[in-house]
N, C-alpha and C. Protein backbone atom coordinates (compact mmCIF):
# COMPACT_ATOMS: atom_id res chain seq x y z
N UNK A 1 103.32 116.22 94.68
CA UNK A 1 104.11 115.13 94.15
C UNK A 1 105.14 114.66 95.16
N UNK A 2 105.32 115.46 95.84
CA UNK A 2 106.74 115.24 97.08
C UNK A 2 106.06 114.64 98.08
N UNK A 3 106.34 114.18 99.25
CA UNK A 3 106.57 113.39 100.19
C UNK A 3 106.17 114.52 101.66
N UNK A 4 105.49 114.33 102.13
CA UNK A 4 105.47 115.61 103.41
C UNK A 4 106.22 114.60 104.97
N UNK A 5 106.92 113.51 104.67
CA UNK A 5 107.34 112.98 105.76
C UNK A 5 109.07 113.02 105.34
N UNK A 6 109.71 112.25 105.80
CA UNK A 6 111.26 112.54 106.27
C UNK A 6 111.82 111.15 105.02
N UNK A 7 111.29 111.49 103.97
CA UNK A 7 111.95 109.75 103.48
C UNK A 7 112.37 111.24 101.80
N UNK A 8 112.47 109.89 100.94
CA UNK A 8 112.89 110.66 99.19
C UNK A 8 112.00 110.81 99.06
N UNK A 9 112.63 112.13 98.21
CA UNK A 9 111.03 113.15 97.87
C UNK A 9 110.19 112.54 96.41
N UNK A 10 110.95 111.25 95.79
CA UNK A 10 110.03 110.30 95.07
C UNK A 10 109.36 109.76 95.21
N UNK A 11 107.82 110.13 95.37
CA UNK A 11 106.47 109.25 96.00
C UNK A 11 106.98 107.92 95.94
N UNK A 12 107.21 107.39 94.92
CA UNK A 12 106.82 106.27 94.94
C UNK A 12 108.59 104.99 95.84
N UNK A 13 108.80 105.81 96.12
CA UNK A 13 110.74 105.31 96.84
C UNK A 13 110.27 105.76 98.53
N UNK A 14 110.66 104.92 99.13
CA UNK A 14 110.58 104.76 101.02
C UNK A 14 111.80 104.75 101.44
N UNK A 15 112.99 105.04 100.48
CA UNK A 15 114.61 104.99 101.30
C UNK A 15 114.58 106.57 102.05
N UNK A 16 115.82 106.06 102.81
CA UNK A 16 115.81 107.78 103.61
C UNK A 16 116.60 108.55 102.59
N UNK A 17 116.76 109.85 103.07
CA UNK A 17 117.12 110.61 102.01
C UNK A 17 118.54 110.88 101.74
N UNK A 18 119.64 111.01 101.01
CA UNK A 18 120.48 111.05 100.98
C UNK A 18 121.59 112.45 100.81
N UNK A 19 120.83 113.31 99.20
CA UNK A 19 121.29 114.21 99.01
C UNK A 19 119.74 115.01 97.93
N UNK A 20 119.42 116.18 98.13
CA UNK A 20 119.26 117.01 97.41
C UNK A 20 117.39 116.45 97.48
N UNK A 21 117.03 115.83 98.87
CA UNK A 21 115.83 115.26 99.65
C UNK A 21 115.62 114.04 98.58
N UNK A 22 116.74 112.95 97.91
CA UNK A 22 116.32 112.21 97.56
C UNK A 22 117.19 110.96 97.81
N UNK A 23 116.91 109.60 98.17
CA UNK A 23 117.60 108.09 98.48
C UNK A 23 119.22 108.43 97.56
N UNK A 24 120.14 107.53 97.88
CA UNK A 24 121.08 107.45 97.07
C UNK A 24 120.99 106.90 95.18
N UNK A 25 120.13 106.01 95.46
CA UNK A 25 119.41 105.53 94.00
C UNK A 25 118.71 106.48 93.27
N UNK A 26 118.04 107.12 93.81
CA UNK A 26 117.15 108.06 92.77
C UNK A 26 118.42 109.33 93.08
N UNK A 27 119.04 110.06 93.51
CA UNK A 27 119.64 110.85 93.07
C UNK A 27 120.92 110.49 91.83
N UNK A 28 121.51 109.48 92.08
CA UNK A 28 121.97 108.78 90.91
C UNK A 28 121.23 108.53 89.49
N UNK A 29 120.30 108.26 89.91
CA UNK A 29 119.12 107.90 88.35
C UNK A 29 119.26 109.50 87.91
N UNK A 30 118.87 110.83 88.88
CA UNK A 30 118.83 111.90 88.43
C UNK A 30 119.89 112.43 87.82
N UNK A 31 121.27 112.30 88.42
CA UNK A 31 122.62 112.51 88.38
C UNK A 31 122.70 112.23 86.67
N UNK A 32 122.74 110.90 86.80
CA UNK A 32 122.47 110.18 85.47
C UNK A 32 121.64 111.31 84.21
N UNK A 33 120.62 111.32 84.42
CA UNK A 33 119.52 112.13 83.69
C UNK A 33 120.41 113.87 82.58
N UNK A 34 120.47 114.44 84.12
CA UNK A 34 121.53 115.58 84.10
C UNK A 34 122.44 115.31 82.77
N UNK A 35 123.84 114.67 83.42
CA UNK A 35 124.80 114.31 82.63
C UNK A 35 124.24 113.72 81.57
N UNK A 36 123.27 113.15 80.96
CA UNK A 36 122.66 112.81 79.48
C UNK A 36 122.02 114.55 78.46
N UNK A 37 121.93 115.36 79.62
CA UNK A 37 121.28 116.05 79.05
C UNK A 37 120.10 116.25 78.89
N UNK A 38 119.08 115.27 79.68
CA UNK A 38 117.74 115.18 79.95
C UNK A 38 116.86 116.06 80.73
N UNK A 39 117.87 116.14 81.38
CA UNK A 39 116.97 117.19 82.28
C UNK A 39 118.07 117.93 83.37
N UNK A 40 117.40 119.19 83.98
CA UNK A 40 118.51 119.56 84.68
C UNK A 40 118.32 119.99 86.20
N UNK A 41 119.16 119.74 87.07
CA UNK A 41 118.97 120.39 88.25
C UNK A 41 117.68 121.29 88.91
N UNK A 42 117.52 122.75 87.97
CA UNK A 42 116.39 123.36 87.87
C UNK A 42 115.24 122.85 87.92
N UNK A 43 115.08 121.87 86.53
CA UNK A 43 113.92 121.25 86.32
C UNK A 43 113.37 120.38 87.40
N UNK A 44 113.88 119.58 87.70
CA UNK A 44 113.69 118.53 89.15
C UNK A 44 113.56 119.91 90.28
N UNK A 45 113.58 120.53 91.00
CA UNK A 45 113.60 121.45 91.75
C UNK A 45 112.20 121.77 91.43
N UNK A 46 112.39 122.28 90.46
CA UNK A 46 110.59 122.75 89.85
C UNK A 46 109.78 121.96 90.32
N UNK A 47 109.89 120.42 89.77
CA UNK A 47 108.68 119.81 89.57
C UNK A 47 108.86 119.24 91.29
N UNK A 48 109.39 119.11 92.08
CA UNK A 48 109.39 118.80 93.03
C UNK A 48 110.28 117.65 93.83
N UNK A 49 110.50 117.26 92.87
CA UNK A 49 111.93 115.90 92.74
C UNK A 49 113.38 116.21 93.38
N UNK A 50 113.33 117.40 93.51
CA UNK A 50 114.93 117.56 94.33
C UNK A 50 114.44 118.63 94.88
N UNK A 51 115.77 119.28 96.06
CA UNK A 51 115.73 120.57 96.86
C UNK A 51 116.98 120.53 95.97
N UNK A 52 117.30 122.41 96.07
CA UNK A 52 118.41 122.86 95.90
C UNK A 52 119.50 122.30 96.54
N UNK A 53 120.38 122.41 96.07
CA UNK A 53 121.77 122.11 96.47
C UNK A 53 122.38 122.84 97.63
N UNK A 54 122.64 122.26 99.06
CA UNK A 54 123.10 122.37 99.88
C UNK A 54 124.44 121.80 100.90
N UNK A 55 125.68 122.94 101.21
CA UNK A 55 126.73 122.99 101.45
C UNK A 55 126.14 121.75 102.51
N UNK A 56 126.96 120.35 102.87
CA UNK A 56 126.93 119.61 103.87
C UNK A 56 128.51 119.55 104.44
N UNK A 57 128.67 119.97 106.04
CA UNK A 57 130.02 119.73 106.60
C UNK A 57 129.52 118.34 106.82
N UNK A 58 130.80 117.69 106.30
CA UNK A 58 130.84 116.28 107.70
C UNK A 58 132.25 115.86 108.10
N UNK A 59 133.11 116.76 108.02
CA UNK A 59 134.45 116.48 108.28
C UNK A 59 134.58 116.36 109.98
N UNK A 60 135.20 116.26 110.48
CA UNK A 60 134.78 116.15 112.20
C UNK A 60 135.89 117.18 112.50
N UNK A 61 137.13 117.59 111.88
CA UNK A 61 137.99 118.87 112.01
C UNK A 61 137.11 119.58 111.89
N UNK A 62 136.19 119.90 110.76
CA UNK A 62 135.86 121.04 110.25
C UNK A 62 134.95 121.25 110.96
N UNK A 63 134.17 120.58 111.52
CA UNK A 63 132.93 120.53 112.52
C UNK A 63 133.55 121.42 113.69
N UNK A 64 134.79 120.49 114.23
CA UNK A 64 135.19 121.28 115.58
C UNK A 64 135.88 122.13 115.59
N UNK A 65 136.44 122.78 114.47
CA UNK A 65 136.98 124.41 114.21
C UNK A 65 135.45 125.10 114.26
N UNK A 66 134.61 124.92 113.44
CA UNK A 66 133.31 125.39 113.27
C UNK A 66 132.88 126.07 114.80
N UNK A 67 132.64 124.91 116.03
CA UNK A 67 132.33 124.97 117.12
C UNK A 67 133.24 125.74 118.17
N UNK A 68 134.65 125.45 117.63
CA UNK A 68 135.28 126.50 118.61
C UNK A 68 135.38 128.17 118.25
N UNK A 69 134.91 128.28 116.52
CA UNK A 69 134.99 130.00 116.61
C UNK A 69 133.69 130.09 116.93
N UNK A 70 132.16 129.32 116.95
CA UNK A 70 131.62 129.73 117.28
C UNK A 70 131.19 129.91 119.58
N UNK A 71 132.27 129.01 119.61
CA UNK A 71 132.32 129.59 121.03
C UNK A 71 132.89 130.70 121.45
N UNK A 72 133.89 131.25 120.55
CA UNK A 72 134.89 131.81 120.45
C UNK A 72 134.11 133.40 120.56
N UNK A 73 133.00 133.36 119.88
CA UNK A 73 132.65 134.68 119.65
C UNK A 73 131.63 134.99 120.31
């Protein structure tokens, strides 16, 4: 059902991916879903519609503290 190239993991959607391997629109539609009570996190994971939830840095401090303990050590 998923996508084996670099786009949302919604066959039928060609945006790039945003959060959780899906466009900003379809993770919203999902977001949406969730908060109704329709369905949950898990379930999409299952069926193939999302990846788990993953920590993203994008702070550019936090990046370059990141880089200096890891030079550091």
């Amino acid at each position: 059902m998923s996508k084996t190239k670099n786009g949302c993991l919604v066959q039928e959607c060609r945006r790039e991916p945003y959060a959780r391997g899906m466009c900003r629109s379809c993770y919203e539609s999902a977001r949406r879903q969730i908060v109704a009570g329709n369905r949950s996190w898990e379930e999409l994971v299952e069926m193939g519609l999302a990846r788990t939830a993953q920590r993203v840095v994008r702070n550019p401090l936090t990046l370059a503290l990141q880089r200096a303990e890891q030079e550091a050590s």
